[in-house]
Protein backbone atom coordinates (compact mmCIF):
# COMPACT_ATOMS: atom_id res chain seq x y z
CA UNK A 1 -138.96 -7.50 129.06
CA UNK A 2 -140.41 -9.94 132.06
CA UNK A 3 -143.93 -8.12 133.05
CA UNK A 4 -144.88 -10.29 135.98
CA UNK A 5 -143.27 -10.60 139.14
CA UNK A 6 -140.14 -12.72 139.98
CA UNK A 7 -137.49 -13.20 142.46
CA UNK A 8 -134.16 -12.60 142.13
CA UNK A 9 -130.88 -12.87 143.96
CA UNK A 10 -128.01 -10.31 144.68
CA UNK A 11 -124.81 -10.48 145.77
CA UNK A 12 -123.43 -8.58 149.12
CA UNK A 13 -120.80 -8.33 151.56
CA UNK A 14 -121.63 -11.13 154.17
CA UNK A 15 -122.66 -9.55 156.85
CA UNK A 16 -124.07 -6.14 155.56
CA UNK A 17 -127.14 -7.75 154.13
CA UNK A 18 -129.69 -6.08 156.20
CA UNK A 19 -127.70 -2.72 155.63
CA UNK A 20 -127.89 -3.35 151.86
CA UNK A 21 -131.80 -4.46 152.35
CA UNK A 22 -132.28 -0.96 154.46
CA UNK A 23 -131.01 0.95 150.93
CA UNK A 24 -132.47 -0.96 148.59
CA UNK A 25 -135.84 -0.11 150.22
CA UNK A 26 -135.21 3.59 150.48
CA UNK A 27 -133.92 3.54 146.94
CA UNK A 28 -137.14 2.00 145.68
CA UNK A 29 -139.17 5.16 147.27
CA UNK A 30 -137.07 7.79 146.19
CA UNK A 31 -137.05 6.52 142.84
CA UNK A 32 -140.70 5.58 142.98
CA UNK A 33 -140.12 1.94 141.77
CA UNK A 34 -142.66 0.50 144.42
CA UNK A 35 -145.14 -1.13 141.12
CA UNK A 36 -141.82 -2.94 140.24
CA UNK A 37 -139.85 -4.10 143.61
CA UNK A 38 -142.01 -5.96 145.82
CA UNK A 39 -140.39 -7.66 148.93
CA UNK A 40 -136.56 -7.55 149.34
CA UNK A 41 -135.74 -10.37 152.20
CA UNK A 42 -132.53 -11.19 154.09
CA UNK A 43 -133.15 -14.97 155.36
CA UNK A 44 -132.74 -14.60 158.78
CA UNK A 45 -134.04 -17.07 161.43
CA UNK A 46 -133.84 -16.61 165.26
CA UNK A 47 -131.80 -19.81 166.17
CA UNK A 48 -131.43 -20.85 170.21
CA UNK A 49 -128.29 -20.38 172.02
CA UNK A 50 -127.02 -23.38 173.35
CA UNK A 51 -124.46 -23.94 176.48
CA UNK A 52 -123.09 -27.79 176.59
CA UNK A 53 -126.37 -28.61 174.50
CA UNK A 54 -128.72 -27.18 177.00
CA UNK A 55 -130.74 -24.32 175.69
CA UNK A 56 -129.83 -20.73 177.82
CA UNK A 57 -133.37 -19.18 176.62
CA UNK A 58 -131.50 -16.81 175.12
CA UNK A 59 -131.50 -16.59 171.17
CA UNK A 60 -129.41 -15.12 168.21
CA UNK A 61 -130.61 -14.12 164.59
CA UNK A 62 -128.53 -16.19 162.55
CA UNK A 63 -128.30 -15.69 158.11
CA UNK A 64 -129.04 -18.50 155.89
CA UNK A 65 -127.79 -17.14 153.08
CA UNK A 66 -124.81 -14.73 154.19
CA UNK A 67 -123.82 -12.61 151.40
CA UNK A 68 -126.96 -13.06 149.44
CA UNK A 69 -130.52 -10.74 149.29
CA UNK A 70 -133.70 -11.86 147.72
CA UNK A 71 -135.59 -9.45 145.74
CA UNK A 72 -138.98 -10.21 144.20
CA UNK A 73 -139.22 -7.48 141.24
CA UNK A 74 -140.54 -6.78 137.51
CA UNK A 75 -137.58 -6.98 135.55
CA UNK A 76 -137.51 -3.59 134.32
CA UNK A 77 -134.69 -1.32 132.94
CA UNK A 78 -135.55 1.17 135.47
CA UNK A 79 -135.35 -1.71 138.46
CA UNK A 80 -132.42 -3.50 137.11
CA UNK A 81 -130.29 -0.45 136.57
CA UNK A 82 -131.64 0.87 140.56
CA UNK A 83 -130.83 -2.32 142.38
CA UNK A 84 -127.29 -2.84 140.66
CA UNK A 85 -126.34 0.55 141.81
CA UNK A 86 -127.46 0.21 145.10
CA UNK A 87 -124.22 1.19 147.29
CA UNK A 88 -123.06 -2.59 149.11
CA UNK A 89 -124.86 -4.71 146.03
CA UNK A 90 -122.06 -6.36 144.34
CA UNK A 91 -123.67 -8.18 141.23
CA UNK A 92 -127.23 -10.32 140.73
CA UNK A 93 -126.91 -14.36 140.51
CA UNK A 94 -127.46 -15.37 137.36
CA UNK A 95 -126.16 -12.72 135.19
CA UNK A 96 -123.28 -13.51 132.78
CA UNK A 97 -122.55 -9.69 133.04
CA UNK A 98 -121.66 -7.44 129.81
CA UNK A 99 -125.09 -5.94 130.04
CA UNK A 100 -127.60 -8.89 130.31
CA UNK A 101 -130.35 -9.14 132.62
CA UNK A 102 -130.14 -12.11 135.19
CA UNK A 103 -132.65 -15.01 135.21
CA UNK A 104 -134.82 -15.67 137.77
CA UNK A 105 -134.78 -17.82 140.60
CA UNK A 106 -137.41 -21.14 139.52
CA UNK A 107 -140.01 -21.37 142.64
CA UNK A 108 -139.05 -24.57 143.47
CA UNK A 109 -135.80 -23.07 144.76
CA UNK A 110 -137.24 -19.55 146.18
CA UNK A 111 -139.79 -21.59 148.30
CA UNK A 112 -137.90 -23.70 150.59
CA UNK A 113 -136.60 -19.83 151.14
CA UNK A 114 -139.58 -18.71 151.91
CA UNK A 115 -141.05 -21.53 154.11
CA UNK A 116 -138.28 -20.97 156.21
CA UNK A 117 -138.60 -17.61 156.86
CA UNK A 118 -142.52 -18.11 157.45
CA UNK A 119 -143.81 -16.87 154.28
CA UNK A 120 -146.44 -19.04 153.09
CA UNK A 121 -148.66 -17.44 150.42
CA UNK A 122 -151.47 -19.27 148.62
CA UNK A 123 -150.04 -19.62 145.30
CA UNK A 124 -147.12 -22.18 147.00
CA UNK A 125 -150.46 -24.86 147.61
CA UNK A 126 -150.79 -25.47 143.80
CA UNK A 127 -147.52 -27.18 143.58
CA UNK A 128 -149.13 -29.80 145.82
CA UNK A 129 -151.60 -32.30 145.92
CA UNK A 130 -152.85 -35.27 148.06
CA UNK A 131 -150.55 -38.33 147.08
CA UNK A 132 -147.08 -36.89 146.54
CA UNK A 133 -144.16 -37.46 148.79
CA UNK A 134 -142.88 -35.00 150.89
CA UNK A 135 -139.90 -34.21 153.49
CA UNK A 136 -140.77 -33.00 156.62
CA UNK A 137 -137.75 -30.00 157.00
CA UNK A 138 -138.63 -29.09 160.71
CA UNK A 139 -140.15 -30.15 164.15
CA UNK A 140 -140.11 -33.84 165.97
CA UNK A 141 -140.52 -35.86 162.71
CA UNK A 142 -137.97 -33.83 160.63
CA UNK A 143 -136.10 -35.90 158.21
CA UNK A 144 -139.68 -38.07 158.22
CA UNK A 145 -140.89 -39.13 154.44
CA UNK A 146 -144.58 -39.51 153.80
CA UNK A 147 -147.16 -38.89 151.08
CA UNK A 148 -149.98 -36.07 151.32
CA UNK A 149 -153.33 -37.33 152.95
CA UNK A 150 -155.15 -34.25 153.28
CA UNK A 151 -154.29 -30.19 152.55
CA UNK A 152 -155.76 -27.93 154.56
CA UNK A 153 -155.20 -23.74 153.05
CA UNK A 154 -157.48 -22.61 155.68
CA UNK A 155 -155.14 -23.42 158.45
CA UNK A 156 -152.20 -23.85 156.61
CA UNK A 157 -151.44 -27.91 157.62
CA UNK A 158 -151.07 -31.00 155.89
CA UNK A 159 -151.84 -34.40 156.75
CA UNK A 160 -148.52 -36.91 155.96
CA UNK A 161 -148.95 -40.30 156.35
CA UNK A 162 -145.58 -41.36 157.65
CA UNK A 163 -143.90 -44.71 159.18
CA UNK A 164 -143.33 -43.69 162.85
CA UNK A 165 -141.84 -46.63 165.57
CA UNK A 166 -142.69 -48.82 162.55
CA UNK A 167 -146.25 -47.99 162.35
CA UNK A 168 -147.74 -45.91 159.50
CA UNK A 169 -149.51 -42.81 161.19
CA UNK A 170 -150.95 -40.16 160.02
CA UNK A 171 -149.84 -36.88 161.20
CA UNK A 172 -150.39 -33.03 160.60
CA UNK A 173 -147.36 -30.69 159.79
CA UNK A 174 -147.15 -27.14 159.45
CA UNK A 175 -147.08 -26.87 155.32
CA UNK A 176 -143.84 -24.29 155.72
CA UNK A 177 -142.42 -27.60 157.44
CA UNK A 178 -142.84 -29.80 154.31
CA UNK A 179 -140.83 -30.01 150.79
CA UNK A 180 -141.78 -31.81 147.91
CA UNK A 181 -139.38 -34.95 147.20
């Protein structure tokens, strides 16, 4: 049995994730599973609504991952058997079925997830260091390619060195903005 904390996926309806987020997180109260079910996260981003390509200032929340819920949990029989009879979950990713326990998601797929959403936490920094080559994901130079000058945890930026209008510049990105290539 896994002791530490992992994430996981599960299966929904598309389009009654938050509903099935709402009763997983009342579940894990009344069954008093909060030392094994952590944060349970529907990736949703507020997007802008566009008319003829021309933002309307309006905006609309809009699912990355219809049909799916993350759930970082201890593996434990208790958890397991709680979230797979939670009323709208349909089955966990990973699990051949019969009985067995899924696997967890690997980090390097949770935390594009996560940067996304916002959620940076300190342990994502160690993956890093000054000299790899990263993608920026969002902002003016998205798409960009560069390598790692400078990390900054304090403030939560990185310096890329980058080829922009043919000259190599060094610029500083948001680290949820950045994958590793």
């Amino acid at each position: 049995m896994a002791s530490e904390k992992q994430w996981y996926v599960v299966n929904t309806y598309s389009g009654h994730e938050d509903k099935v987020k709402v009763n997983l997180e009342r579940r894990v109260v009344s069954m008093g599973l909060e030392d094994y079910v952590f944060r349970i996260i529907v990736a949703e981003t507020e997007q802008p609504v566009l008319k003829d390509g021309v933002p309307t200032g309006k905006t609309k929340i809009k699912n990355s991952y219809p049909g799916y819920v993350f759930i970082e949990m201890i593996m434990s029989d208790e958890a397991w058997f709680m979230v797979r009879n939670t009323p709208g979950v349909t089955g966990f990713v990973g699990s051949s079925g019969g009985g067995t326990k899924p696997f967890p998601i690997p980090t390097e797929e949770i935390e594009p997830v996560l940067k996304g959403l916002g959620m940076v936490d300190k342990s994502m920094y160690s993956r890093y260091d000054v000299g790899d080559l990263v993608k920026v994901l969002r902002g003016p130079l998205e798409g960009s390619e560069g390598h790692i000058t400078e990390i900054n945890t304090d403030t939560g930026t990185v310096k890329v060195e980058t080829v922009f209008f043919g000259r190599s510049t060094v610029v500083e990105v948001d680290f949820s903005e950045i994958d590793k290539i």
